[in-house]
PDB file of N, CA and C in Angstrom:
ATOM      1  N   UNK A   1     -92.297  50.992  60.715  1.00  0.00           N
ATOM      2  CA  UNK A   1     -93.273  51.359  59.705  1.00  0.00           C
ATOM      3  C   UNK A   1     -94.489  50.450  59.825  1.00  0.00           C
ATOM      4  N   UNK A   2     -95.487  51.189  59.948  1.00  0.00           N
ATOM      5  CA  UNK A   2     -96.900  50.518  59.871  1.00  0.00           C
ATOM      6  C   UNK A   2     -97.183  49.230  58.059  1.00  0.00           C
ATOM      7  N   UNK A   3     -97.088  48.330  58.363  1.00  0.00           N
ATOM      8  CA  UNK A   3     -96.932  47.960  57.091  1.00  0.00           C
ATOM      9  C   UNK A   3     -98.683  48.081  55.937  1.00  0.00           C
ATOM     10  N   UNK A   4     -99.687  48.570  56.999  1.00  0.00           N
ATOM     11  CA  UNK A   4    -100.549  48.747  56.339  1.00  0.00           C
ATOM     12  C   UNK A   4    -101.370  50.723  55.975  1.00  0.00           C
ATOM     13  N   UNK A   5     -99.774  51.122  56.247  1.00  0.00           N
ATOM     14  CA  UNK A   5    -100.451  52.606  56.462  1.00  0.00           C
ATOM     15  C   UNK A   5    -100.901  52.972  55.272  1.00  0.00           C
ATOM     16  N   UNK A   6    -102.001  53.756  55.493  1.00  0.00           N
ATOM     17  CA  UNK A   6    -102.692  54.603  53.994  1.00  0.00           C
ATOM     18  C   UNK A   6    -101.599  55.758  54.251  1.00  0.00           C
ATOM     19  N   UNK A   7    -101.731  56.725  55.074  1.00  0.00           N
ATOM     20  CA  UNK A   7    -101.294  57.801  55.240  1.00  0.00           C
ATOM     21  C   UNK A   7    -100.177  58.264  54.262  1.00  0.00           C
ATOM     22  N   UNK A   8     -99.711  57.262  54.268  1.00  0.00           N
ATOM     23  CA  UNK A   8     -98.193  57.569  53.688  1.00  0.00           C
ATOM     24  C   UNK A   8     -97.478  55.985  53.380  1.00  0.00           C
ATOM     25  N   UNK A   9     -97.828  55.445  51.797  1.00  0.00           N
ATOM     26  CA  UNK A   9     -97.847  54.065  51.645  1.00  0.00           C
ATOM     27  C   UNK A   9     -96.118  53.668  52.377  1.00  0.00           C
ATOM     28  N   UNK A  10     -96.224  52.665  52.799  1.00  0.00           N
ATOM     29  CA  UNK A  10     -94.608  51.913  53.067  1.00  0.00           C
ATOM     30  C   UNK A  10     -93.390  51.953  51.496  1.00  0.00           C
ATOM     31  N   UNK A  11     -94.467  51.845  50.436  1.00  0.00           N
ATOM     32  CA  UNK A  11     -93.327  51.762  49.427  1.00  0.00           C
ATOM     33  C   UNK A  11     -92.887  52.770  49.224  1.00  0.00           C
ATOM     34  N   UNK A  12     -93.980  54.272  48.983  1.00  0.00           N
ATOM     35  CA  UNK A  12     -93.092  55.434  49.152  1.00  0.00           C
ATOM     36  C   UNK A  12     -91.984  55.613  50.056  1.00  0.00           C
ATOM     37  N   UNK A  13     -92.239  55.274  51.418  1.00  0.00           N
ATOM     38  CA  UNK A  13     -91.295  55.404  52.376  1.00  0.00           C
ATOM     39  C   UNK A  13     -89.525  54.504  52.411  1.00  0.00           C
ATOM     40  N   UNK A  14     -90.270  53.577  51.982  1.00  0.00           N
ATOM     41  CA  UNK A  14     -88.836  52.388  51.575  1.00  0.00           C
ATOM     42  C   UNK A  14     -88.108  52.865  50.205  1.00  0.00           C
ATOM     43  N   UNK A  15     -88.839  53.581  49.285  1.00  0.00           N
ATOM     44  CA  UNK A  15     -88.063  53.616  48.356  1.00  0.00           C
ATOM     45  C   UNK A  15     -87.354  55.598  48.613  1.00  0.00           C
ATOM     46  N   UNK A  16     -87.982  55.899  49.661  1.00  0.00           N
ATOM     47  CA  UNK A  16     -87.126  57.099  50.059  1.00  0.00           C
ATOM     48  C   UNK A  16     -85.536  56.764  50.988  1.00  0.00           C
ATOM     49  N   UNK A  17     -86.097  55.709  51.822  1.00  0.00           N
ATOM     50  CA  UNK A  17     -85.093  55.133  52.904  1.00  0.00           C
ATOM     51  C   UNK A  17     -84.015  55.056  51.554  1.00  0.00           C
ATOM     52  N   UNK A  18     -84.179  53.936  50.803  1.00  0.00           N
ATOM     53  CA  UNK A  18     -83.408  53.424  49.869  1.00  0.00           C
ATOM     54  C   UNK A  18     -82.491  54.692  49.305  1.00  0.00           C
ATOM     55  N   UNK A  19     -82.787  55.555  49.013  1.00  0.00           N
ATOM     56  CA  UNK A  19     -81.463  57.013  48.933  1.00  0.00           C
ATOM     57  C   UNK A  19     -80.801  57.691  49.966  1.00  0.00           C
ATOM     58  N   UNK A  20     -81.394  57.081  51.263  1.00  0.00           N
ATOM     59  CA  UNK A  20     -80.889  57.931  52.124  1.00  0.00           C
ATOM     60  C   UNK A  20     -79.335  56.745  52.530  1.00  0.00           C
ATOM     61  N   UNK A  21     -79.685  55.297  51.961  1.00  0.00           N
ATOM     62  CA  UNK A  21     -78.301  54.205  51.837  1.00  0.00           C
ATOM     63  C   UNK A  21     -78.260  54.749  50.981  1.00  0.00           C
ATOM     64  N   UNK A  22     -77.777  54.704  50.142  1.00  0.00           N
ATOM     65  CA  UNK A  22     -77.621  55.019  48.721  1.00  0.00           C
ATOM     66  C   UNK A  22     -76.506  56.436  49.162  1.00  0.00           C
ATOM     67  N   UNK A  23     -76.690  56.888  49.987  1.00  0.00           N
ATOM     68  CA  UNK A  23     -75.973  58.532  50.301  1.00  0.00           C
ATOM     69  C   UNK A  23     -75.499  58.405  50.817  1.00  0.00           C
ATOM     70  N   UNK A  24     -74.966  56.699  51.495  1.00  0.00           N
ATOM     71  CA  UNK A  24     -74.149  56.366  53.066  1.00  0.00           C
ATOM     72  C   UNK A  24     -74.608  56.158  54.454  1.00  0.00           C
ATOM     73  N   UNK A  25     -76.182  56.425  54.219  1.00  0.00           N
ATOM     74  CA  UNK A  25     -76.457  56.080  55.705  1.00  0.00           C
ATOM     75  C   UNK A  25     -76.402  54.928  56.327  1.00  0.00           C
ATOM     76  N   UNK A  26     -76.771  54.355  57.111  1.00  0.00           N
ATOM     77  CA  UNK A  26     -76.864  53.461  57.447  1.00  0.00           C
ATOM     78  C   UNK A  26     -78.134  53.195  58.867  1.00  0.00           C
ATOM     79  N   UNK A  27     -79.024  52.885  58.135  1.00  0.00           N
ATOM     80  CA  UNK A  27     -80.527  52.530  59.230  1.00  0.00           C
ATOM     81  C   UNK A  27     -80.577  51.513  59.090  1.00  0.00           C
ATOM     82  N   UNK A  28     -81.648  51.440  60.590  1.00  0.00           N
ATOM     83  CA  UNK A  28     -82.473  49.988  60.596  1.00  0.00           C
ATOM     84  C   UNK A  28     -83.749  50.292  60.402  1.00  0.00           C
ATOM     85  N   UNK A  29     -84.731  49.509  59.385  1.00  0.00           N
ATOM     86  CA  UNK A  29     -86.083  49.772  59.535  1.00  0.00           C
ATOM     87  C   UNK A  29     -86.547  48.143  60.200  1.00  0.00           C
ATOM     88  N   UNK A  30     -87.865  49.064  60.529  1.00  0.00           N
ATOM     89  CA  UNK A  30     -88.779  47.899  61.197  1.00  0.00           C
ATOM     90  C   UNK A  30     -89.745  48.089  60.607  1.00  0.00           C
ATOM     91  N   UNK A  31     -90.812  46.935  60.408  1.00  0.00           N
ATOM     92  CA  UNK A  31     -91.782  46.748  59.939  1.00  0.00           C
ATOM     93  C   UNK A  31     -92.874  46.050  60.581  1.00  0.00           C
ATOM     94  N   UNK A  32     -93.876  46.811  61.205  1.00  0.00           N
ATOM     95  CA  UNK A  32     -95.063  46.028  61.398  1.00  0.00           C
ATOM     96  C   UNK A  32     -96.334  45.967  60.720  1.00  0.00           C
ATOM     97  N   UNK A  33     -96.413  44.243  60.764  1.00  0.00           N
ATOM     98  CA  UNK A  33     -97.577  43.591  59.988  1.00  0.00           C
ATOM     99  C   UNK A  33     -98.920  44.202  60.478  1.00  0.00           C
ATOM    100  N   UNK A  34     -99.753  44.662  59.872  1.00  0.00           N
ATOM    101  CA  UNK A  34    -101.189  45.103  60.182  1.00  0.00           C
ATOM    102  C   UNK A  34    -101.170  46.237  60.857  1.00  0.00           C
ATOM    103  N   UNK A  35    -100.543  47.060  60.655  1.00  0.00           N
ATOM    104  CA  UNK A  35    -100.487  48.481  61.533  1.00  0.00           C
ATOM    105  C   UNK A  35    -100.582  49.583  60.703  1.00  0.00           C
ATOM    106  N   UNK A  36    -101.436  50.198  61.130  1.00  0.00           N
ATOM    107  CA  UNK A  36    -101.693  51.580  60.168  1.00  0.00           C
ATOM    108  C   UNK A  36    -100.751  52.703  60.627  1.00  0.00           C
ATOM    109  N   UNK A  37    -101.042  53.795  60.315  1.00  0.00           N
ATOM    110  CA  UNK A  37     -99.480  55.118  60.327  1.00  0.00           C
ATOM    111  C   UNK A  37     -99.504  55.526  61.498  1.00  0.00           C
ATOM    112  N   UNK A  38    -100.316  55.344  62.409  1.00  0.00           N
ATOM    113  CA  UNK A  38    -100.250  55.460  64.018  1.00  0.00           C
ATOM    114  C   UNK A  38     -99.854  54.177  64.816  1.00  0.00           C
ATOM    115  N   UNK A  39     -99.425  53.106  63.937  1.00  0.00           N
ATOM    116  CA  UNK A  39     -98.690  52.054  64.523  1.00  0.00           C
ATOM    117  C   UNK A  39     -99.768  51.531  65.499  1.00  0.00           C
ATOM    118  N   UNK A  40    -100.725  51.460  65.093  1.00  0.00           N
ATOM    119  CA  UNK A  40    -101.729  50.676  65.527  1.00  0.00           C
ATOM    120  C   UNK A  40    -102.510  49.542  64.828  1.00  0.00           C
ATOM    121  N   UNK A  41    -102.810  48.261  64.988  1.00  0.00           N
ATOM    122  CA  UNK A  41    -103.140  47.186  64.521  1.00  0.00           C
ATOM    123  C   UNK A  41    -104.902  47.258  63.603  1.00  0.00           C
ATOM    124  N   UNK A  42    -105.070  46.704  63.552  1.00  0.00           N
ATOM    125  CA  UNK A  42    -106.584  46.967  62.716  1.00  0.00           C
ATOM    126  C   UNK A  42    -107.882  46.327  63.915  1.00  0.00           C
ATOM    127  N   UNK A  43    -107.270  45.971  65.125  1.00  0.00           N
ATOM    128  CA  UNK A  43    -108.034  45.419  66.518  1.00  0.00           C
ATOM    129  C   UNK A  43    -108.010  46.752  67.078  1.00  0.00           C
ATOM    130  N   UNK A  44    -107.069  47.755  66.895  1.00  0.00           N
ATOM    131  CA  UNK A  44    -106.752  48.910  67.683  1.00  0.00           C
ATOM    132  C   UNK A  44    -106.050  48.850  68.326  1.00  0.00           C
ATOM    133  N   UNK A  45    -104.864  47.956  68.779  1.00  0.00           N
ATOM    134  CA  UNK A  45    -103.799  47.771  69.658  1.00  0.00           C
ATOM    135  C   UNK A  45    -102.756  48.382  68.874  1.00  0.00           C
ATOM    136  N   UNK A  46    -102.115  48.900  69.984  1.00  0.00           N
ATOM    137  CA  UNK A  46    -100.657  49.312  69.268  1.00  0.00           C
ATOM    138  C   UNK A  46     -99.664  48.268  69.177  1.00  0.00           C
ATOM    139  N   UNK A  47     -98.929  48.444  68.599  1.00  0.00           N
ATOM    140  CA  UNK A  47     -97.646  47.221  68.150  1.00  0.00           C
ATOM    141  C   UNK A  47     -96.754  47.505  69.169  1.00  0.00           C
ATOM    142  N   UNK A  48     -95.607  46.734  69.880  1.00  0.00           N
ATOM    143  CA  UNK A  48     -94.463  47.157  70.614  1.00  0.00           C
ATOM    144  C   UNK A  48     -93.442  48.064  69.865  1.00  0.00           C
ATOM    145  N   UNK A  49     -93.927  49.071  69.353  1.00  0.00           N
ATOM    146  CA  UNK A  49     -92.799  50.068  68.541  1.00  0.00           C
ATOM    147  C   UNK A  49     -91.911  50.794  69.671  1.00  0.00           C
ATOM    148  N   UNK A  50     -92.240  51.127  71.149  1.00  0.00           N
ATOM    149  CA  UNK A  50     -91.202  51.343  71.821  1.00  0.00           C
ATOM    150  C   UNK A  50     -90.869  50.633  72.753  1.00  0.00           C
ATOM    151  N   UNK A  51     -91.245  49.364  72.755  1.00  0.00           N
ATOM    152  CA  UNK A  51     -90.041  47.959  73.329  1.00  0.00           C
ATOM    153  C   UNK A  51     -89.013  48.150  72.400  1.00  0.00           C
ATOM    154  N   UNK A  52     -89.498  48.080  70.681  1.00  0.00           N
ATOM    155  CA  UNK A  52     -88.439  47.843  70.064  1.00  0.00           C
ATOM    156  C   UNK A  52     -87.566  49.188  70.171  1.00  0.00           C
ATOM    157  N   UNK A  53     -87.882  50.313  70.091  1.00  0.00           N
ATOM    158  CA  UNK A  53     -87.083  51.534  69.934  1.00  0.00           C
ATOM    159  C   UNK A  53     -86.280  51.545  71.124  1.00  0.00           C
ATOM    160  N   UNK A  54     -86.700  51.454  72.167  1.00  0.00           N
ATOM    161  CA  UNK A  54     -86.110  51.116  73.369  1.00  0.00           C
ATOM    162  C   UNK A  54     -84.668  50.265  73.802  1.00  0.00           C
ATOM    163  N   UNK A  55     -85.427  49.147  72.630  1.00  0.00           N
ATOM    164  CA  UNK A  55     -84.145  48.025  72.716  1.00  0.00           C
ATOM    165  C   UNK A  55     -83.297  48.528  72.245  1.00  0.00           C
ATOM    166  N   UNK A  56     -83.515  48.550  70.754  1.00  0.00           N
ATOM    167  CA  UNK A  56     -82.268  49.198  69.871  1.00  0.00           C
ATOM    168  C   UNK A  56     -81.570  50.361  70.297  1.00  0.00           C
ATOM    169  N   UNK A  57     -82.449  51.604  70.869  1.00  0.00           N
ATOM    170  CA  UNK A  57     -80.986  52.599  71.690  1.00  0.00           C
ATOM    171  C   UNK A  57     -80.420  51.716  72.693  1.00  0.00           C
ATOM    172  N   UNK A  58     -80.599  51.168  73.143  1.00  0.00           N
ATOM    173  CA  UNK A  58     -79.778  50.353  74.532  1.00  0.00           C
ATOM    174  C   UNK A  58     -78.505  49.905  73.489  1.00  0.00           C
ATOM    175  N   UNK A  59     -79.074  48.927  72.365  1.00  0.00           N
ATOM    176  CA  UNK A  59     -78.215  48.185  71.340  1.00  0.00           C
ATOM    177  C   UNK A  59     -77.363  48.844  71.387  1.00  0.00           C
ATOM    178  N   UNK A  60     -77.631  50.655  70.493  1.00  0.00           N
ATOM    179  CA  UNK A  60     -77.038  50.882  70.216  1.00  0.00           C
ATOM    180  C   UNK A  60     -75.613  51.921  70.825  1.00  0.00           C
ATOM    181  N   UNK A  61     -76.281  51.759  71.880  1.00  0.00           N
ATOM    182  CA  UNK A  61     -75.403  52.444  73.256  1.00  0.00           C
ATOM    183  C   UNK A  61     -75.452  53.965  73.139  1.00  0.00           C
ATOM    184  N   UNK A  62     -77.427  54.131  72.821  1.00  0.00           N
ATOM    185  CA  UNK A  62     -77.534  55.735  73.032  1.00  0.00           C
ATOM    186  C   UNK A  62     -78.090  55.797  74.116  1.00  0.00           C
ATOM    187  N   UNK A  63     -78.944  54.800  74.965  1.00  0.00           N
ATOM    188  CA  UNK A  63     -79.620  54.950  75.892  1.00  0.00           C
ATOM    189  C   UNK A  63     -79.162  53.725  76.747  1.00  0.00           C
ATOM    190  N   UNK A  64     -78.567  53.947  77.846  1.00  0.00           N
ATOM    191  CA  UNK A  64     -78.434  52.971  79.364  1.00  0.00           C
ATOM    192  C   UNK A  64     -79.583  52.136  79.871  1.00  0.00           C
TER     193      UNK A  64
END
């Protein structure tokens, strides 16, 4: 999650996540500092959102 998105504020989004535990799921969120809803920084760089996505399927033994 872009932690500075207009698009679609983070608290709406966290307090949606929050029922979807609440119902048994079980996620991981991530959060990046200064990134708007295209996960891009306010310099215009993108954040490593698929190093991290990347990692975590490996983690999670969906992706080799």
């Amino acid at each position: 999650l872009g932690a500075d998105d207009e698009s679609i504020p983070i608290r709406q989004t966290l307090r949606n996540l929050e029922r979807v535990v609440a119902g048994g799921a079980t996620i991981t969120v991530k959060t990046y500092a200064g990134a708007n809803h295209g996960l891009a920084g306010g310099d215009g760089r993108t954040v490593p959102y698929w190093d991290d996505t990347i990692r975590w399927l490996r983690t999670e033994r969906i992706l080799q």
